[in-house]
N, C-alpha and C. Protein backbone atom coordinates (compact mmCIF):
# COMPACT_ATOMS: atom_id res chain seq x y z
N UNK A 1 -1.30 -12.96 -13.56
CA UNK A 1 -2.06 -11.83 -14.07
C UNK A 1 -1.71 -10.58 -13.24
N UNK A 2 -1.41 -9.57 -14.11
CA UNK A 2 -1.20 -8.20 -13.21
C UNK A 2 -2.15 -8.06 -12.15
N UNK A 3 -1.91 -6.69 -11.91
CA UNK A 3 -2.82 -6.43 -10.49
C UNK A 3 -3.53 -4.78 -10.49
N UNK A 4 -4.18 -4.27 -10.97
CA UNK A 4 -4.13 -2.96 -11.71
C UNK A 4 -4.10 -2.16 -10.33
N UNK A 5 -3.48 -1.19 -10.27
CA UNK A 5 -2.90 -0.05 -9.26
C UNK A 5 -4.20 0.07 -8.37
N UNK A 6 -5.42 0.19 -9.13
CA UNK A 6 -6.45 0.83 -8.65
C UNK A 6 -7.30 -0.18 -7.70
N UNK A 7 -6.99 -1.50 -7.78
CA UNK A 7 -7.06 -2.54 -7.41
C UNK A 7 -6.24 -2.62 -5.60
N UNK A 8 -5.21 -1.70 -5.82
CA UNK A 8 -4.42 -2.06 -4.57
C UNK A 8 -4.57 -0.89 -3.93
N UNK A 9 -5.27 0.28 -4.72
CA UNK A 9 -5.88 1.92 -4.05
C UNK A 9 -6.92 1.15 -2.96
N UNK A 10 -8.11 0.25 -4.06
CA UNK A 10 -9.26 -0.01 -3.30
C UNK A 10 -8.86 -0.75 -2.14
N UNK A 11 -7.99 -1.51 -2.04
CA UNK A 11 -7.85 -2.81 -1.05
C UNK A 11 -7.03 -1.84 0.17
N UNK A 12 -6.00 -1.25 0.19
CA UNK A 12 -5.74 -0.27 1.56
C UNK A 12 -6.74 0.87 1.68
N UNK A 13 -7.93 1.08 1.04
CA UNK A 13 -8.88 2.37 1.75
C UNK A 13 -10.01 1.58 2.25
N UNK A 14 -9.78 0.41 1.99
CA UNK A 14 -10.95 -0.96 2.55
C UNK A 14 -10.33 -0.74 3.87
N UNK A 15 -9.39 -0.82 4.10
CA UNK A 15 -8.91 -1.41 5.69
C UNK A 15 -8.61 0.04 6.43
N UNK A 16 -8.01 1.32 5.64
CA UNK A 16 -7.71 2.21 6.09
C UNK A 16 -8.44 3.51 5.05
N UNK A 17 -9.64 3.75 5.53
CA UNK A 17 -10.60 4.86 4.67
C UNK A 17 -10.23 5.53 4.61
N UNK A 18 -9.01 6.82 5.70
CA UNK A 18 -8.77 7.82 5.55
C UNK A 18 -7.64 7.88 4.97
N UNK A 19 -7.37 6.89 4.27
CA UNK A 19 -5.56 6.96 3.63
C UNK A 19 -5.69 7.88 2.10
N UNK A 20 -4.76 8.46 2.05
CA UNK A 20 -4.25 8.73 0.80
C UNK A 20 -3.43 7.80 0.57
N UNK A 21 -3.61 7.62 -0.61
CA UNK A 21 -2.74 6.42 -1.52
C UNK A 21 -2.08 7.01 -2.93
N UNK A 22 -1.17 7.08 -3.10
CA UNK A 22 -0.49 7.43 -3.93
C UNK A 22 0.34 6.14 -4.63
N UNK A 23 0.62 5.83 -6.13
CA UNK A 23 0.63 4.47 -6.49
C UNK A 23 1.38 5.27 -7.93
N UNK A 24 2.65 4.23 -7.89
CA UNK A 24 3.43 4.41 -9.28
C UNK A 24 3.55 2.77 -9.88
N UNK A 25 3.53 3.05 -10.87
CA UNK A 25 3.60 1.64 -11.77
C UNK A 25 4.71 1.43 -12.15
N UNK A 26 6.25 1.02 -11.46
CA UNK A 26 8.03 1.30 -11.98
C UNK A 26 8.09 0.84 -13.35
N UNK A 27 7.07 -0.30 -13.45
CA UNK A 27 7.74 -0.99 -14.45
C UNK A 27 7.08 -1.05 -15.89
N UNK A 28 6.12 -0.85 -15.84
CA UNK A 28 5.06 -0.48 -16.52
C UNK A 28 4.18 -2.23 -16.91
N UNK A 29 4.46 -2.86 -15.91
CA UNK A 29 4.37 -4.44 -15.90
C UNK A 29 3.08 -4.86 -15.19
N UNK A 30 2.27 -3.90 -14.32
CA UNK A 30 1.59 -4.21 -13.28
C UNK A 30 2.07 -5.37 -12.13
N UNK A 31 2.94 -5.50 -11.91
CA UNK A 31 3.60 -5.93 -11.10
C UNK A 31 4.27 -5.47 -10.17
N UNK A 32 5.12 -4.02 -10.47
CA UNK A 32 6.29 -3.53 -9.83
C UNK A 32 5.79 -2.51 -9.63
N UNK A 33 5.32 -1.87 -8.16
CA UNK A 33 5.18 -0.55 -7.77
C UNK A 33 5.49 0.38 -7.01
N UNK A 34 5.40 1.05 -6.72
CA UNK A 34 5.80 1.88 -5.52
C UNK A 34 4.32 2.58 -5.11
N UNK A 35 3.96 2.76 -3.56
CA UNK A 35 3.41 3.45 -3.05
C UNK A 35 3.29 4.20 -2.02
N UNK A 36 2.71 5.09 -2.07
CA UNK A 36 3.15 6.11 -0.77
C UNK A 36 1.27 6.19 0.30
N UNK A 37 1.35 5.33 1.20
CA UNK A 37 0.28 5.80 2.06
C UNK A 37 0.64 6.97 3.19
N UNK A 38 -0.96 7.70 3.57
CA UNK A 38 -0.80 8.49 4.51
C UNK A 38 -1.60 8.03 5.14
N UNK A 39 -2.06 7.99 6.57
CA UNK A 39 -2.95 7.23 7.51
C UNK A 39 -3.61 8.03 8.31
N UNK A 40 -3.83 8.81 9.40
CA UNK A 40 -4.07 8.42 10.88
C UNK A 40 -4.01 7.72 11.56
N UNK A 41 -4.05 6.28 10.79
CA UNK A 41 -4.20 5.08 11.45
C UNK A 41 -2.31 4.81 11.97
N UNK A 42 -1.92 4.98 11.35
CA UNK A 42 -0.41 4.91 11.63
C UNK A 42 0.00 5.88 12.74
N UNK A 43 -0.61 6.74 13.08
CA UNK A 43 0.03 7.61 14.57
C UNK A 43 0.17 7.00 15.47
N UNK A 44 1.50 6.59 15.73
CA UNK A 44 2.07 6.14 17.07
C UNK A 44 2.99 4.93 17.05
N UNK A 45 2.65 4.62 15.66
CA UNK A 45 3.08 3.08 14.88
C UNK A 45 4.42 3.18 14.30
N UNK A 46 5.26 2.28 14.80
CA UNK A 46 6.71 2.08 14.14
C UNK A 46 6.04 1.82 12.34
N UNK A 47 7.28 2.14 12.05
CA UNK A 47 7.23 1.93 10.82
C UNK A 47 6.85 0.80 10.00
N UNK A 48 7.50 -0.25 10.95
CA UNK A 48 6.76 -1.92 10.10
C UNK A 48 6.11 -2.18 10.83
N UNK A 49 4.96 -1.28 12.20
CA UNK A 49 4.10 -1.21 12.13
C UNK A 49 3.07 -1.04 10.80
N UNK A 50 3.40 0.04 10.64
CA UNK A 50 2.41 1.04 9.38
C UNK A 50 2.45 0.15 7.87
N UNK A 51 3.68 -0.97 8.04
CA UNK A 51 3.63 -1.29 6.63
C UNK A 51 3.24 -2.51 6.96
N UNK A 52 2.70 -3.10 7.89
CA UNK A 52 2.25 -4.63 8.18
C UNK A 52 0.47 -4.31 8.04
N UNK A 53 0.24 -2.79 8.62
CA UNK A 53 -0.87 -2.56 8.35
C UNK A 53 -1.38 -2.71 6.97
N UNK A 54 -0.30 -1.96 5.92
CA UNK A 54 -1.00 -2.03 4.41
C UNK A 54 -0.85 -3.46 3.97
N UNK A 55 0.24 -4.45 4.05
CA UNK A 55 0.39 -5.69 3.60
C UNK A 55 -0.85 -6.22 4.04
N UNK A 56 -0.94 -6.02 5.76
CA UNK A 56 -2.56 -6.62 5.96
C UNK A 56 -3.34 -6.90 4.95
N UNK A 57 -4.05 -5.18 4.47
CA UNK A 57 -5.04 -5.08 3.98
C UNK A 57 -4.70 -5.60 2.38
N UNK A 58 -3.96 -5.70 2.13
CA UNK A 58 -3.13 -6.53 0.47
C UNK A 58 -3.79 -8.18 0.46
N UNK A 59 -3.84 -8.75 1.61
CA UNK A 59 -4.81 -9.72 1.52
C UNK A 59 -3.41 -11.04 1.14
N UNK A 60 -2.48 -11.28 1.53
CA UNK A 60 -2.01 -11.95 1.16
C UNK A 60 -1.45 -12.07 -0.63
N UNK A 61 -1.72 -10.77 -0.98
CA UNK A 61 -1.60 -10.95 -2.52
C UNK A 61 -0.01 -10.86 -2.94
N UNK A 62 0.90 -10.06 -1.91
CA UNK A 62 1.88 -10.08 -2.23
C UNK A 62 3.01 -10.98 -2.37
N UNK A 63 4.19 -10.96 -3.21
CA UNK A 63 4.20 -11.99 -3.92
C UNK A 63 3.73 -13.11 -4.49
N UNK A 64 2.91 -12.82 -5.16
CA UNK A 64 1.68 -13.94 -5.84
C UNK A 64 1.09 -13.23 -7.03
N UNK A 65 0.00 -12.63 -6.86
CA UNK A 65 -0.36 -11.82 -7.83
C UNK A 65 0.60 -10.40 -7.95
N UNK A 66 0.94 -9.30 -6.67
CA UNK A 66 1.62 -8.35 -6.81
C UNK A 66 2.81 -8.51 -6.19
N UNK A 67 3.74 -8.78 -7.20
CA UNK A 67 4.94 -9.01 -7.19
C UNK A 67 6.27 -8.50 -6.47
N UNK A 68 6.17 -7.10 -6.76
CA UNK A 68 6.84 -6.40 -5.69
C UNK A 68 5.88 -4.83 -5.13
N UNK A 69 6.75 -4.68 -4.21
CA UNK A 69 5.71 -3.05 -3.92
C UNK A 69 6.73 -2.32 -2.87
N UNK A 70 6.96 -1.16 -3.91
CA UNK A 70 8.13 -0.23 -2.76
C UNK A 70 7.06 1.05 -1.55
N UNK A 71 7.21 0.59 -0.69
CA UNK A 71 6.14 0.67 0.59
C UNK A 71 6.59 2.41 1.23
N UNK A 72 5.85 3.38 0.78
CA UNK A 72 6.59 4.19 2.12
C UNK A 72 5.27 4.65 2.92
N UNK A 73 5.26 5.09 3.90
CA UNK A 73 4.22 5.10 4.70
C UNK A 73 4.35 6.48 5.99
N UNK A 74 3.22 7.10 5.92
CA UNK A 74 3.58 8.25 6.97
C UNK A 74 2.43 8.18 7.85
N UNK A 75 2.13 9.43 8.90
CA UNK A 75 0.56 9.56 9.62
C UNK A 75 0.92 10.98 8.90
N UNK A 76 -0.06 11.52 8.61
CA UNK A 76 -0.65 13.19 8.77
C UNK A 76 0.27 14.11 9.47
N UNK A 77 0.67 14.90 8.62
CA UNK A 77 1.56 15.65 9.39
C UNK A 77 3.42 15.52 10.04
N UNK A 78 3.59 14.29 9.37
CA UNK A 78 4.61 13.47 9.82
C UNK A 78 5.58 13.96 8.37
């Protein structure tokens, strides 16, 4: 079963409140997305830092229910 975008908005502002989340649907499949977080929480954090943070908060869903997810990730100002 897909995974609706808004579904994976709520689940990284669960773990990271101050994120902007920005969310494209590639495929129009609910499966295949791309997203762009912004953090605070990421200042100071390598990069697969910042993206182990959002998988975190994904809950284990990826590959399973959300299939793929093109990850980019910044802090504020970055």
């Amino acid at each position: 079963m897909p995974m609706p975008a808004s579904e994976i908005e709520r689940m990284i502002k669960a773990v990271l409140p101050d994120a902007t989340v920005e969310i494209k649907d590639l495929a129009g499949d609910g499966d295949h997305y791309a997203a762009h977080v912004v953090s605070s929480a990421f200042k100071g954090k390598s990069r697969v830092q910042q993206h182990q943070l959002v998988y975190s908060a994904l809950g284990g869903r990826m590959g399973d229910v959300l299939h793929a997810l093109q990850l980019t990730t910044a802090a504020p100002g970055d």
